[in-house]
C-alpha atoms as a PDB file:
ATOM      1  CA  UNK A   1     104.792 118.976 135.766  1.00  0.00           C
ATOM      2  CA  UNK A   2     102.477 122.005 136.365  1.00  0.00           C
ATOM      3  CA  UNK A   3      99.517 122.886 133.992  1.00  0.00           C
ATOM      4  CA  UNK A   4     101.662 126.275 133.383  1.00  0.00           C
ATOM      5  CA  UNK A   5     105.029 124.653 132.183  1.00  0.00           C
ATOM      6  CA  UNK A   6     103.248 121.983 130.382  1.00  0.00           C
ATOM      7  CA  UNK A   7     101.459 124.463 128.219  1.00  0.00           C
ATOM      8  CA  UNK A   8     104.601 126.324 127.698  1.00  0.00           C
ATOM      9  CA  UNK A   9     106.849 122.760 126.536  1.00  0.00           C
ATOM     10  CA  UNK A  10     103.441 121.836 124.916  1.00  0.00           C
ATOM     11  CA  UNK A  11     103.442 118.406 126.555  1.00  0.00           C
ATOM     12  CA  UNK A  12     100.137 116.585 128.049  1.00  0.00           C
ATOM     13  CA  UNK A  13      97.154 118.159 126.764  1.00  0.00           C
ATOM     14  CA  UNK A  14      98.333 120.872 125.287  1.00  0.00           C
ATOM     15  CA  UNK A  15     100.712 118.098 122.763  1.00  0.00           C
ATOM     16  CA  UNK A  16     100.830 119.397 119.077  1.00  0.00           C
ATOM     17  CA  UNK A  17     100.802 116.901 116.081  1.00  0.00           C
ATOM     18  CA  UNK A  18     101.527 116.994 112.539  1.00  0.00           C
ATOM     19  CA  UNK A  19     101.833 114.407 109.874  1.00  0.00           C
ATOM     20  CA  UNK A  20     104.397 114.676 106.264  1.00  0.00           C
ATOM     21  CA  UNK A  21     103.284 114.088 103.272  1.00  0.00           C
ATOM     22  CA  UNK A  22     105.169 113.536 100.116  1.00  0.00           C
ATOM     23  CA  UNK A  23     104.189 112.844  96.726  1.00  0.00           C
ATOM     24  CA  UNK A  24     105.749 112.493  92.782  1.00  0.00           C
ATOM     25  CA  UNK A  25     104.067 113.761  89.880  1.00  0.00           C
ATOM     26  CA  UNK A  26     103.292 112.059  86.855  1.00  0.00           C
ATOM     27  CA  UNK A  27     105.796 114.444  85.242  1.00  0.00           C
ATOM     28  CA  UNK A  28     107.693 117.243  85.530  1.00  0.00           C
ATOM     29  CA  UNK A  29     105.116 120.508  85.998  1.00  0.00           C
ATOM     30  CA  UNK A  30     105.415 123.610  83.655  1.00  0.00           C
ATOM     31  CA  UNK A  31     105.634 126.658  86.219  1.00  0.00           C
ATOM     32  CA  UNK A  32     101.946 127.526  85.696  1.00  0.00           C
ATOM     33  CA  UNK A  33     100.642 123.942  86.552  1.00  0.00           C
ATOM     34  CA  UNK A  34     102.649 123.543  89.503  1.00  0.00           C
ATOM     35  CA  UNK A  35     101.671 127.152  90.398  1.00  0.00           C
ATOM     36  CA  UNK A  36      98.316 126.081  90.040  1.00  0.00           C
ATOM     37  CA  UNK A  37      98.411 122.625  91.726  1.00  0.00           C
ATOM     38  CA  UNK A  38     100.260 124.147  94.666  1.00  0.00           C
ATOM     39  CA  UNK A  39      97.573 127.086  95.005  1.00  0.00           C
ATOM     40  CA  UNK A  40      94.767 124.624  95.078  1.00  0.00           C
ATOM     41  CA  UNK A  41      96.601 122.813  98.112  1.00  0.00           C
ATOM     42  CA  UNK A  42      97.349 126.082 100.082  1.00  0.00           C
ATOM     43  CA  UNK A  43      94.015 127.023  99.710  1.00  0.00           C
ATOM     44  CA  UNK A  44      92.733 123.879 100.932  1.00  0.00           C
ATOM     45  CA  UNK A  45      95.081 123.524 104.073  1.00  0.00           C
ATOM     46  CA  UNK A  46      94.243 127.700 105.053  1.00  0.00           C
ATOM     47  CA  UNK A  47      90.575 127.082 104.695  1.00  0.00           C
ATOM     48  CA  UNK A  48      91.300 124.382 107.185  1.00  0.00           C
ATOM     49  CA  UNK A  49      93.584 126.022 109.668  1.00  0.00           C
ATOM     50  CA  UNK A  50      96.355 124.087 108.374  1.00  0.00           C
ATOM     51  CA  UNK A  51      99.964 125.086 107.775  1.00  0.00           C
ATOM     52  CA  UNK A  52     102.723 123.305 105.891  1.00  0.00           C
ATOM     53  CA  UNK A  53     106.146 123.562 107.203  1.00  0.00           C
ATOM     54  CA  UNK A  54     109.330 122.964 104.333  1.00  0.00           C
ATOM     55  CA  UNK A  55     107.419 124.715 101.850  1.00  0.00           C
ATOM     56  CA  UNK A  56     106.325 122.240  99.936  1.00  0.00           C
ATOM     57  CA  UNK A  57     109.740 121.831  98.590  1.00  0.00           C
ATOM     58  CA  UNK A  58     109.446 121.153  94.558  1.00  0.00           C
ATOM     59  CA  UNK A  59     112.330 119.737  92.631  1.00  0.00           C
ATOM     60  CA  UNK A  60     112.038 117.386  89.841  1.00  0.00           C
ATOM     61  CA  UNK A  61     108.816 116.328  90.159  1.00  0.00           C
ATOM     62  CA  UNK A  62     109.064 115.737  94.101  1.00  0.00           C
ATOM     63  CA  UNK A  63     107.559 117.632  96.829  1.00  0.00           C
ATOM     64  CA  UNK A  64     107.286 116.741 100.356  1.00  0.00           C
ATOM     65  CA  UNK A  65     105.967 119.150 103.670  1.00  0.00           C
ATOM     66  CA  UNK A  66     105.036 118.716 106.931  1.00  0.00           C
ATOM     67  CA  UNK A  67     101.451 119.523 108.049  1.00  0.00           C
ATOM     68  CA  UNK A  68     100.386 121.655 111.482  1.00  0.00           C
ATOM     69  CA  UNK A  69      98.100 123.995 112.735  1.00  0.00           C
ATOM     70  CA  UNK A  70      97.715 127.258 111.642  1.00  0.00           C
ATOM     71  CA  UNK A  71      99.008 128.194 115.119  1.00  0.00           C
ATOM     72  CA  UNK A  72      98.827 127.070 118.610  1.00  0.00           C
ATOM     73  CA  UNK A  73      96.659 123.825 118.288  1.00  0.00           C
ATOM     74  CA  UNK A  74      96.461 120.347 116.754  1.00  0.00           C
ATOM     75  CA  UNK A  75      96.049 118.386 113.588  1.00  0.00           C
ATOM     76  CA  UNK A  76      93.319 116.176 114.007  1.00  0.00           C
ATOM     77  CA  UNK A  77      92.986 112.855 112.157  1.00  0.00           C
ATOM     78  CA  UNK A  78      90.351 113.707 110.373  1.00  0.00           C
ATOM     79  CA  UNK A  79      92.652 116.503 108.902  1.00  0.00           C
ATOM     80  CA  UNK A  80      94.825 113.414 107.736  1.00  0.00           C
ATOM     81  CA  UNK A  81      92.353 112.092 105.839  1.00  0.00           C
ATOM     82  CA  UNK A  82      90.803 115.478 104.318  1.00  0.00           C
ATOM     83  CA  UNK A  83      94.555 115.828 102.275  1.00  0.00           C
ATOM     84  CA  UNK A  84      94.255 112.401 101.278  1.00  0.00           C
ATOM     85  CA  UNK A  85      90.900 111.928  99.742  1.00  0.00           C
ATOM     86  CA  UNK A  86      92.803 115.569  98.081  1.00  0.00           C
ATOM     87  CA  UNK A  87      95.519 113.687  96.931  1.00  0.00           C
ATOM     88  CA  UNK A  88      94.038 110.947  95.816  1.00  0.00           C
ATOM     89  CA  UNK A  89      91.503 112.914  93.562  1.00  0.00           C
ATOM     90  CA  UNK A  90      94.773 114.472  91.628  1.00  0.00           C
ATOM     91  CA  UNK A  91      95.752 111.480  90.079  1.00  0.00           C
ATOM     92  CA  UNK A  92      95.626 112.745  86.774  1.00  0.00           C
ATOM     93  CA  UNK A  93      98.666 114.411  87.848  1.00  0.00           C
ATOM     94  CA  UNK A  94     100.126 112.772  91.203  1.00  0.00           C
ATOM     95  CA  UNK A  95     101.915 109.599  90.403  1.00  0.00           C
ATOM     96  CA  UNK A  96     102.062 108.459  93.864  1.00  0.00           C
ATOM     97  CA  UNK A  97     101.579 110.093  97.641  1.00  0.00           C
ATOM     98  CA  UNK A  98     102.570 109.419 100.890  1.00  0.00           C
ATOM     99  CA  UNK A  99     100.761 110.855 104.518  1.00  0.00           C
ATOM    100  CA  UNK A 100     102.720 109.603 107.471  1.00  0.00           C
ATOM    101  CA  UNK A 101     101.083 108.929 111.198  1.00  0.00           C
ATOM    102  CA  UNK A 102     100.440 112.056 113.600  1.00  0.00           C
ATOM    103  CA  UNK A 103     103.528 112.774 115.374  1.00  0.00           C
ATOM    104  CA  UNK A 104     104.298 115.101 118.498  1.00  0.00           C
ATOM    105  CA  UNK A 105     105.402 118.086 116.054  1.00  0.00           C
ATOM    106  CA  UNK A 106     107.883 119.727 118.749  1.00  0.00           C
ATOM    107  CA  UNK A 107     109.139 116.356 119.629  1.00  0.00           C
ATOM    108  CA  UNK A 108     109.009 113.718 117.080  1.00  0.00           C
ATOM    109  CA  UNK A 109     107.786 110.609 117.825  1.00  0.00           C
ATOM    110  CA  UNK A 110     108.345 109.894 121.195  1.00  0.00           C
END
């Protein structure tokens, strides 16, 4: 495949990962502390470059989103563990979290 079409399909080098995450709160958030908590994490993942695709989706106490680059580029590992040491310092409010593996984020896994 040419250096030109793989840039296009974003395949070889020019591959773009992501990773979910997902955590539960403690409890249910009052609109203000989940407006809050939710600024705090935008702000950390623009000052980063990062994006989060699904919107951080918030319903009963769940949210879940899927991380990228701000965008064209790649999440690096070290971006990985920058939201978890995040994460893991709200636990006076996250019950539990979950960061999956880098994936291809135009084509999955594989």
């Amino acid at each position: 495949m040419k250096k030109r079409l793989r840039k296009k399909l974003r395949k070889g080098e020019f591959q773009e990962m992501g990773f979910f995450i997902s955590f539960n709160f403690e409890r249910e958030l009052s609109q203000e502390k989940s407006h809050v908590f939710f600024h705090k994490l935008l702000g950390l993942l623009e000052n980063n470059n990062l994006a989060v695709g699904g919107g951080l989706l918030y319903e009963k106490g769940y949210s879940e989103g899927f991380v990228t680059w701000d965008g064209r580029g790649t999440v690096l590992e070290k971006h990985r563990i920058l939201i978890d040491k995040w994460l893991n310092e709200q636990n006076s409010m996250i019950k539990n979290y979950e960061i999956g593996v880098l994936v291809d984020a135009w084509y999955g896994h594989d």
